[in-house]
PDB file of N, CA and C in Angstrom:
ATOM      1  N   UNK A   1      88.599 -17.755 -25.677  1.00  0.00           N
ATOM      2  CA  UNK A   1      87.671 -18.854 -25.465  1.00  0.00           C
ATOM      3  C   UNK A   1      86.331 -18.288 -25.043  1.00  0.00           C
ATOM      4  N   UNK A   2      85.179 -18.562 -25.523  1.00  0.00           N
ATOM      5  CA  UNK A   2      83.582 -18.705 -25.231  1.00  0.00           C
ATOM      6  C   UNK A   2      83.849 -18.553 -23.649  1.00  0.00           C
ATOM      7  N   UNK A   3      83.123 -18.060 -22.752  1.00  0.00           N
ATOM      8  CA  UNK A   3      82.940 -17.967 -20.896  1.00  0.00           C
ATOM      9  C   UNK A   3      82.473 -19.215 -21.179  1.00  0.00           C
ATOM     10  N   UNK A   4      81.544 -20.460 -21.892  1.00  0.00           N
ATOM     11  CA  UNK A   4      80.769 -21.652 -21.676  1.00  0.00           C
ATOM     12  C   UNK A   4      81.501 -22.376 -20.461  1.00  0.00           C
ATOM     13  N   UNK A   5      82.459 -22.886 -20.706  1.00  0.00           N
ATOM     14  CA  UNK A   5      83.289 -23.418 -19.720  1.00  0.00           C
ATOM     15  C   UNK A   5      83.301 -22.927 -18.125  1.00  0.00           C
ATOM     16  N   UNK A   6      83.624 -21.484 -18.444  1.00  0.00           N
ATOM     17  CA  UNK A   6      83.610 -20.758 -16.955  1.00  0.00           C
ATOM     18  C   UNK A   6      82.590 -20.652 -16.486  1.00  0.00           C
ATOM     19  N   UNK A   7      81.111 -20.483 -17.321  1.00  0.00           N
ATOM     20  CA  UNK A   7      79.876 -20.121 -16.692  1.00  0.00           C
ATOM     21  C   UNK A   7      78.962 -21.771 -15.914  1.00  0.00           C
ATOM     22  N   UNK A   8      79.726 -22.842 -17.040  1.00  0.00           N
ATOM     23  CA  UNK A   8      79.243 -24.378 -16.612  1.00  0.00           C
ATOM     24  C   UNK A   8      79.487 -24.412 -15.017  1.00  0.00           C
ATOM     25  N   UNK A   9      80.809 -23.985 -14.940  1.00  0.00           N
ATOM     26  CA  UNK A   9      81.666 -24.162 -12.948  1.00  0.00           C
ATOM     27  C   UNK A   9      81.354 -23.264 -12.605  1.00  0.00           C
ATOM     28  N   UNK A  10      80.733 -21.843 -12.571  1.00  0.00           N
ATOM     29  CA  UNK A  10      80.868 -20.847 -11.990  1.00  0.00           C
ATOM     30  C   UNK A  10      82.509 -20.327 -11.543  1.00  0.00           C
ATOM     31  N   UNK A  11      83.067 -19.997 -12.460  1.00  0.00           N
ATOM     32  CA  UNK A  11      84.656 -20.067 -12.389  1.00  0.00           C
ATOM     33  C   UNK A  11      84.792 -18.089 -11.670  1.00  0.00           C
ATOM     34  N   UNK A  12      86.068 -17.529 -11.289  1.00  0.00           N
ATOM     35  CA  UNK A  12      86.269 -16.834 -11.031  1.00  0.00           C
ATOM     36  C   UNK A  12      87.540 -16.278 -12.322  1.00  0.00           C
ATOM     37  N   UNK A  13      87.439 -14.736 -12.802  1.00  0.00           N
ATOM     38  CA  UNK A  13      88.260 -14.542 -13.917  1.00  0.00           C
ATOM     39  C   UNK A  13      89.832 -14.875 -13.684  1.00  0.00           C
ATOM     40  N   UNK A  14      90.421 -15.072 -12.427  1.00  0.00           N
ATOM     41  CA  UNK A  14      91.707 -15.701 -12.103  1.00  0.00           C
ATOM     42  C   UNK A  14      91.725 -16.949 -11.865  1.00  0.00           C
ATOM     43  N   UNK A  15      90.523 -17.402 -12.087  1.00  0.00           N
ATOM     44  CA  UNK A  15      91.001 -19.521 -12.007  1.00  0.00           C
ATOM     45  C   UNK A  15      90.677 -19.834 -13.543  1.00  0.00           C
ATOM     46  N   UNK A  16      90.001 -18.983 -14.245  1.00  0.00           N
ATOM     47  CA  UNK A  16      89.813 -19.207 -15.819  1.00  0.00           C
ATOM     48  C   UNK A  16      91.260 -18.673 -16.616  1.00  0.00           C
ATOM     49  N   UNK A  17      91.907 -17.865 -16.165  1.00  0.00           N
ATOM     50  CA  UNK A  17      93.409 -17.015 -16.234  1.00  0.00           C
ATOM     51  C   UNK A  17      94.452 -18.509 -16.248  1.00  0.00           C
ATOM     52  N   UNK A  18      93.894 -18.738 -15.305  1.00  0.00           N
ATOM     53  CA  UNK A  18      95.162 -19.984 -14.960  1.00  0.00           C
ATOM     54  C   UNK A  18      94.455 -21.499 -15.715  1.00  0.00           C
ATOM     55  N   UNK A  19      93.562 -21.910 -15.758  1.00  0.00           N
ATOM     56  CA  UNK A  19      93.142 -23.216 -16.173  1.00  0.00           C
ATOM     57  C   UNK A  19      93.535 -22.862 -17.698  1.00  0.00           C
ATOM     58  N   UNK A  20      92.810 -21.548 -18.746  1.00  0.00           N
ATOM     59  CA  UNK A  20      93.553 -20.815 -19.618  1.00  0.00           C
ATOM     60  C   UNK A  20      95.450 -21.751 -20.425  1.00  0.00           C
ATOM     61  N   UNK A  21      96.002 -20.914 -19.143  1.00  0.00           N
ATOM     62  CA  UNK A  21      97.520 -20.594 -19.359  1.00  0.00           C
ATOM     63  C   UNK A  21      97.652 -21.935 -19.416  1.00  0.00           C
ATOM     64  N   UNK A  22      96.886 -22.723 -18.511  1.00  0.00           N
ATOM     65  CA  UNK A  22      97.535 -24.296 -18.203  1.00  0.00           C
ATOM     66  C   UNK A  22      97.200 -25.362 -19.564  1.00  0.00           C
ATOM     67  N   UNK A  23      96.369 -24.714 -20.568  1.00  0.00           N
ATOM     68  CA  UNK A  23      95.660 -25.439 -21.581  1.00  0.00           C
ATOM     69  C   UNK A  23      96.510 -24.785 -22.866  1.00  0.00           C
ATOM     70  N   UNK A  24      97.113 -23.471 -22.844  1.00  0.00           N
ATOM     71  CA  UNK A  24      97.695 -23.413 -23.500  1.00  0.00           C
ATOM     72  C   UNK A  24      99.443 -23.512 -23.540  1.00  0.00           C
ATOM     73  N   UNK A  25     100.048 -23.905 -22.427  1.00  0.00           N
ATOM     74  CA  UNK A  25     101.029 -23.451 -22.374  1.00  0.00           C
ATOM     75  C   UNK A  25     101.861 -24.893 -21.862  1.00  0.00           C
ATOM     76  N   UNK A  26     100.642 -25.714 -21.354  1.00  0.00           N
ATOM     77  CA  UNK A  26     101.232 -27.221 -20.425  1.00  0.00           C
ATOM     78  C   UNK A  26     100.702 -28.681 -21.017  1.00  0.00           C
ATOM     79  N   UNK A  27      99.751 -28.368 -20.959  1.00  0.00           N
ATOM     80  CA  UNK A  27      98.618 -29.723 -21.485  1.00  0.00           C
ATOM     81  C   UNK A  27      97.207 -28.929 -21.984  1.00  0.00           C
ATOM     82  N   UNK A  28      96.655 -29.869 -22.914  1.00  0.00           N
ATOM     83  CA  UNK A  28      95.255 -29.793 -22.973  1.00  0.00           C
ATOM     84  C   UNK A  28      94.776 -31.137 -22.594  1.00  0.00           C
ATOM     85  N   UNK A  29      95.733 -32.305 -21.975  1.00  0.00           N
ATOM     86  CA  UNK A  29      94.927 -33.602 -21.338  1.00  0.00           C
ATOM     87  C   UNK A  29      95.792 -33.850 -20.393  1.00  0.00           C
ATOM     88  N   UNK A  30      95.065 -33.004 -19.052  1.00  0.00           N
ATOM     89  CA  UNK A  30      95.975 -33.169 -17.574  1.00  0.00           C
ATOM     90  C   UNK A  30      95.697 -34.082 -17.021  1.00  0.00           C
ATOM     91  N   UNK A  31      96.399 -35.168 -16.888  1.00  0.00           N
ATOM     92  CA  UNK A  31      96.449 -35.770 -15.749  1.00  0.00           C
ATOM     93  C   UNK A  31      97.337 -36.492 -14.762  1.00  0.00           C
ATOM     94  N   UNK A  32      96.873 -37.396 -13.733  1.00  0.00           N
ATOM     95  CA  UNK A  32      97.768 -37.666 -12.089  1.00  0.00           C
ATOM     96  C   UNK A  32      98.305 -36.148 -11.964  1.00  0.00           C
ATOM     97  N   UNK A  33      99.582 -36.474 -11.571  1.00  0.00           N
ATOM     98  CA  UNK A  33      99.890 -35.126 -10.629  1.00  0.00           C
ATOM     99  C   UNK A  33      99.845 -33.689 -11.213  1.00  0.00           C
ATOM    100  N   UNK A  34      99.627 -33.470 -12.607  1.00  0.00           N
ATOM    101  CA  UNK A  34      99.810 -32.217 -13.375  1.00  0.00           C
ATOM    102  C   UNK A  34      97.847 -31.636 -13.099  1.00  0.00           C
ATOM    103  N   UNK A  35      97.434 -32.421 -13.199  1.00  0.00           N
ATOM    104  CA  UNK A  35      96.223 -32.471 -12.984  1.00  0.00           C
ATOM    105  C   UNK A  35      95.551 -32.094 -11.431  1.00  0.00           C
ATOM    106  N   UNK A  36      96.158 -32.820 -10.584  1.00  0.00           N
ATOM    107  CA  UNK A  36      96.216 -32.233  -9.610  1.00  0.00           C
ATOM    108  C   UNK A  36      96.587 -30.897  -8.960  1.00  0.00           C
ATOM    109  N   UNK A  37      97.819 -30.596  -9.379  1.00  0.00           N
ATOM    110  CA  UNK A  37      98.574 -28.941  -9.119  1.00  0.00           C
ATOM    111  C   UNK A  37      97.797 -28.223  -9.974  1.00  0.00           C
ATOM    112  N   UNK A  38      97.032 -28.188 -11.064  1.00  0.00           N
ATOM    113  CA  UNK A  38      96.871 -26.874 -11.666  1.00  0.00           C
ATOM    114  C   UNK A  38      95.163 -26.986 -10.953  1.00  0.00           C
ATOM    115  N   UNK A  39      94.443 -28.038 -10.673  1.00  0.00           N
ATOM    116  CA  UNK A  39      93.343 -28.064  -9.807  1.00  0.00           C
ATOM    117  C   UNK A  39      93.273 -26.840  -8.425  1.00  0.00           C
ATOM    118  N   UNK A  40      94.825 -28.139  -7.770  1.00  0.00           N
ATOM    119  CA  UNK A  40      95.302 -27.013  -6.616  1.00  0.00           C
ATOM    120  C   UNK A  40      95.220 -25.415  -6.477  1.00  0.00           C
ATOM    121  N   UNK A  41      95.977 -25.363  -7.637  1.00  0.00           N
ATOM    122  CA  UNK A  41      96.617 -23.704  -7.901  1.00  0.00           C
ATOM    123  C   UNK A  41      95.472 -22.993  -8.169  1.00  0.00           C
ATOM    124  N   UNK A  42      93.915 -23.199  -8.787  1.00  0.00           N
ATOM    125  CA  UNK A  42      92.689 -22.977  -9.017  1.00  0.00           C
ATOM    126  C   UNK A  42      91.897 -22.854  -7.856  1.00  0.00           C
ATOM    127  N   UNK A  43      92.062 -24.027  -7.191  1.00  0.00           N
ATOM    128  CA  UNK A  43      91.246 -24.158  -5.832  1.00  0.00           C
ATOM    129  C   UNK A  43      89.625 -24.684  -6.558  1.00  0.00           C
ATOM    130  N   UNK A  44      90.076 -25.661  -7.152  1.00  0.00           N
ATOM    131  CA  UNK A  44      88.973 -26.348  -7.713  1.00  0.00           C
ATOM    132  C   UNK A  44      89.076 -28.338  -7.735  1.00  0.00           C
ATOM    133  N   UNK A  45      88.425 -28.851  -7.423  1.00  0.00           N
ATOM    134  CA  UNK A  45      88.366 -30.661  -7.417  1.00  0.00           C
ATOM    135  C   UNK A  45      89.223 -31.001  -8.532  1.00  0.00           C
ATOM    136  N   UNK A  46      89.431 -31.988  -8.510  1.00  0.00           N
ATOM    137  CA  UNK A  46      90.078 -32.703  -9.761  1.00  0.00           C
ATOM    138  C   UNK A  46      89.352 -32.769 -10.993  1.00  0.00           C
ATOM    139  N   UNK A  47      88.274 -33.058 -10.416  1.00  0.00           N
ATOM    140  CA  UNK A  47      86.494 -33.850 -11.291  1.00  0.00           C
ATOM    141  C   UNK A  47      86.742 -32.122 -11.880  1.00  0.00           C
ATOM    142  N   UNK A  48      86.291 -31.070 -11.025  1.00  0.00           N
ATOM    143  CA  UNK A  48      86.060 -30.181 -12.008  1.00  0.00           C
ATOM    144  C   UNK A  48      87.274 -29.492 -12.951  1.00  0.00           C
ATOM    145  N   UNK A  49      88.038 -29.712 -12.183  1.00  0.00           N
ATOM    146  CA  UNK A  49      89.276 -29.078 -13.356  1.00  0.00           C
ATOM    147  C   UNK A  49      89.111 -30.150 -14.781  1.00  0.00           C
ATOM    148  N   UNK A  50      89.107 -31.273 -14.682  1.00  0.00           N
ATOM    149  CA  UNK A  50      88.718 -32.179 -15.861  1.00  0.00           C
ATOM    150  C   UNK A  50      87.487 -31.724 -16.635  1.00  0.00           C
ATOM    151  N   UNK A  51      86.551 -31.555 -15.693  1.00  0.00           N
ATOM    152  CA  UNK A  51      85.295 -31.116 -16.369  1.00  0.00           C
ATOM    153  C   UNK A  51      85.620 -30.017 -17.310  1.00  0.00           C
ATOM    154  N   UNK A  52      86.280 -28.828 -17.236  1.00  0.00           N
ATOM    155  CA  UNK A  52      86.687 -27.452 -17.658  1.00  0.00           C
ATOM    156  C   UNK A  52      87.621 -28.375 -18.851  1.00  0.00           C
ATOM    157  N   UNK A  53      88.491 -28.418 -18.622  1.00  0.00           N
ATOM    158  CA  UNK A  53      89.428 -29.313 -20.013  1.00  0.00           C
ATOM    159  C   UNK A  53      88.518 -30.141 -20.934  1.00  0.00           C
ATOM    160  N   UNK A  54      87.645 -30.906 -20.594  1.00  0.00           N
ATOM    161  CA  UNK A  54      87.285 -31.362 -21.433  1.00  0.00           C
ATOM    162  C   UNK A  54      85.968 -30.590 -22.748  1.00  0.00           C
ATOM    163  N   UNK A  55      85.394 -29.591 -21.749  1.00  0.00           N
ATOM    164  CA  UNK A  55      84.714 -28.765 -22.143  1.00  0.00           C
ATOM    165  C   UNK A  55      85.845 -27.686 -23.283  1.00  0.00           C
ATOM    166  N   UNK A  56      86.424 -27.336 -22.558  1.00  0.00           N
ATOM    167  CA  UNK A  56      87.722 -26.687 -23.493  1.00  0.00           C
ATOM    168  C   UNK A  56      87.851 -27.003 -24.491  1.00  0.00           C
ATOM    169  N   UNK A  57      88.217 -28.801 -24.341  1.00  0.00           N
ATOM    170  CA  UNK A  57      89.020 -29.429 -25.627  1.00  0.00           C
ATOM    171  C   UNK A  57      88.044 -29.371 -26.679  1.00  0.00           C
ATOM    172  N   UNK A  58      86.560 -29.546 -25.868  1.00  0.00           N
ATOM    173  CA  UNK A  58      85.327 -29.532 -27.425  1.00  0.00           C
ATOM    174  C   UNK A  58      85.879 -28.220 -28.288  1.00  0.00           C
ATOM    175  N   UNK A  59      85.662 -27.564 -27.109  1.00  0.00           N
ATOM    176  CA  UNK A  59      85.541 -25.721 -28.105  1.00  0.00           C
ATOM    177  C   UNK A  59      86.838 -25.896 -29.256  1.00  0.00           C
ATOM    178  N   UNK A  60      88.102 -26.209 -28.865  1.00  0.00           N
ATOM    179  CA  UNK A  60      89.174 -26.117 -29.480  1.00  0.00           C
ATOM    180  C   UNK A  60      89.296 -26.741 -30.735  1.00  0.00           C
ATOM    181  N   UNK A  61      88.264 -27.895 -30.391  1.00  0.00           N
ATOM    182  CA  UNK A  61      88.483 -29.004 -31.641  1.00  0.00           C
ATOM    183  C   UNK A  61      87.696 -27.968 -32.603  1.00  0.00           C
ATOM    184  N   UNK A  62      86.493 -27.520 -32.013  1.00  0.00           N
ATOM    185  CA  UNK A  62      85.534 -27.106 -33.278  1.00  0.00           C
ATOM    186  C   UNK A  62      86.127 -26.409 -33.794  1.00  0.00           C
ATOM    187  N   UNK A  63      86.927 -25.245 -33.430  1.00  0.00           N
ATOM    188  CA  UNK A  63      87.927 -23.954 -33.569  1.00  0.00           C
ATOM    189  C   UNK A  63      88.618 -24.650 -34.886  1.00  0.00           C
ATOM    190  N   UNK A  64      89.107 -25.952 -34.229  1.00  0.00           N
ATOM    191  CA  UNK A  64      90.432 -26.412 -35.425  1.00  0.00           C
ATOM    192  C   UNK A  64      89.411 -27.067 -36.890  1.00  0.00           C
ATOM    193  N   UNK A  65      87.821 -27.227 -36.490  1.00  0.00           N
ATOM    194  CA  UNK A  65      87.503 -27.355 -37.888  1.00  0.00           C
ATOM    195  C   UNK A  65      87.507 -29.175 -37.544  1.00  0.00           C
ATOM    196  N   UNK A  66      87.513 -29.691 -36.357  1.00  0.00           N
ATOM    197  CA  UNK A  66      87.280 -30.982 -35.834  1.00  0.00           C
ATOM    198  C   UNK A  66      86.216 -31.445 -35.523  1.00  0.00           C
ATOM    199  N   UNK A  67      86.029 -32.647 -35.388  1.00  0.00           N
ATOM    200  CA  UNK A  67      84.841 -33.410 -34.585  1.00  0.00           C
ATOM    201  C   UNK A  67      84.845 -32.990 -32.955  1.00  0.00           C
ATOM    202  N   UNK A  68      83.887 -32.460 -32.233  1.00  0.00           N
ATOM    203  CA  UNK A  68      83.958 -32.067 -30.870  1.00  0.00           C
ATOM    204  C   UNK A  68      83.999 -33.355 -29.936  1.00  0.00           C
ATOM    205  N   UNK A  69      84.109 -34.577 -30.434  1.00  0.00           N
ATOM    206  CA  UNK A  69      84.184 -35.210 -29.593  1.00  0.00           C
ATOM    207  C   UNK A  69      85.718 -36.452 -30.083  1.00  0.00           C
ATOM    208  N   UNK A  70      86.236 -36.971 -29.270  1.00  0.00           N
ATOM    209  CA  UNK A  70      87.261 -37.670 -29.499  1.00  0.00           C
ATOM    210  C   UNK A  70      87.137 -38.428 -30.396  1.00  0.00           C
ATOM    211  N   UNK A  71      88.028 -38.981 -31.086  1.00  0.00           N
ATOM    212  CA  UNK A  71      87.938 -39.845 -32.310  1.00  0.00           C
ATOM    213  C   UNK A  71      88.847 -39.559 -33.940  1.00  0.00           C
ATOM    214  N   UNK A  72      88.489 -40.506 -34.389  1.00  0.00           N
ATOM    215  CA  UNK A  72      89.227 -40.531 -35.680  1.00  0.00           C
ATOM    216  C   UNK A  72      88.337 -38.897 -36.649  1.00  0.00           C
ATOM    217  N   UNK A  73      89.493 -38.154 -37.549  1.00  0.00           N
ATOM    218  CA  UNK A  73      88.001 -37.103 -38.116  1.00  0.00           C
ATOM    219  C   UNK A  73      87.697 -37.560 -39.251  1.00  0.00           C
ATOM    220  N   UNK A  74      88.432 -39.374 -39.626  1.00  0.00           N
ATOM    221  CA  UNK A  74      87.506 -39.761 -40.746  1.00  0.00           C
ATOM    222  C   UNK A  74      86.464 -40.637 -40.321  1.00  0.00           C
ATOM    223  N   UNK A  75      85.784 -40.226 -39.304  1.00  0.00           N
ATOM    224  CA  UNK A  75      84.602 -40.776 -38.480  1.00  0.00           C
ATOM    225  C   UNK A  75      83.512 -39.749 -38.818  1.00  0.00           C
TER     226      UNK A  75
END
């Protein structure tokens, strides 16, 4: 992944390690309590762990050849 994400939060290379693992391995749309623990486990707000995912999910979509923002891709 692009640092964009990490450099937006000022992230540390072990909370980008783990927000990372948590996007590929758990969810790429965390939320209530899953959302919370991988925040936790970061040592980052809720707001910003969302912020980072959603920033993520742009990059990923473009990756897949998608619209960067939510929606139908016959939009």
């Amino acid at each position: 992944m692009s640092s964009k994400s990490a450099e937006s939060l000022k992230l540390a290379e072990e909370q980008v390690k783990v927000l990372e693992d948590s996007f590929k391995k758990v969810t790429r749309h965390p939320e209530g309590m899953t959302l919370m623990l991988i925040a936790a486990e970061c040592g980052l707000t809720e707001e910003e762990t969302l912020k980072w995912f959603n920033i993520r999910n742009q990059q990923w979509r473009q990756e897949e050849g998608l619209p960067a923002e939510l929606g139908s891709v016959l939009d």
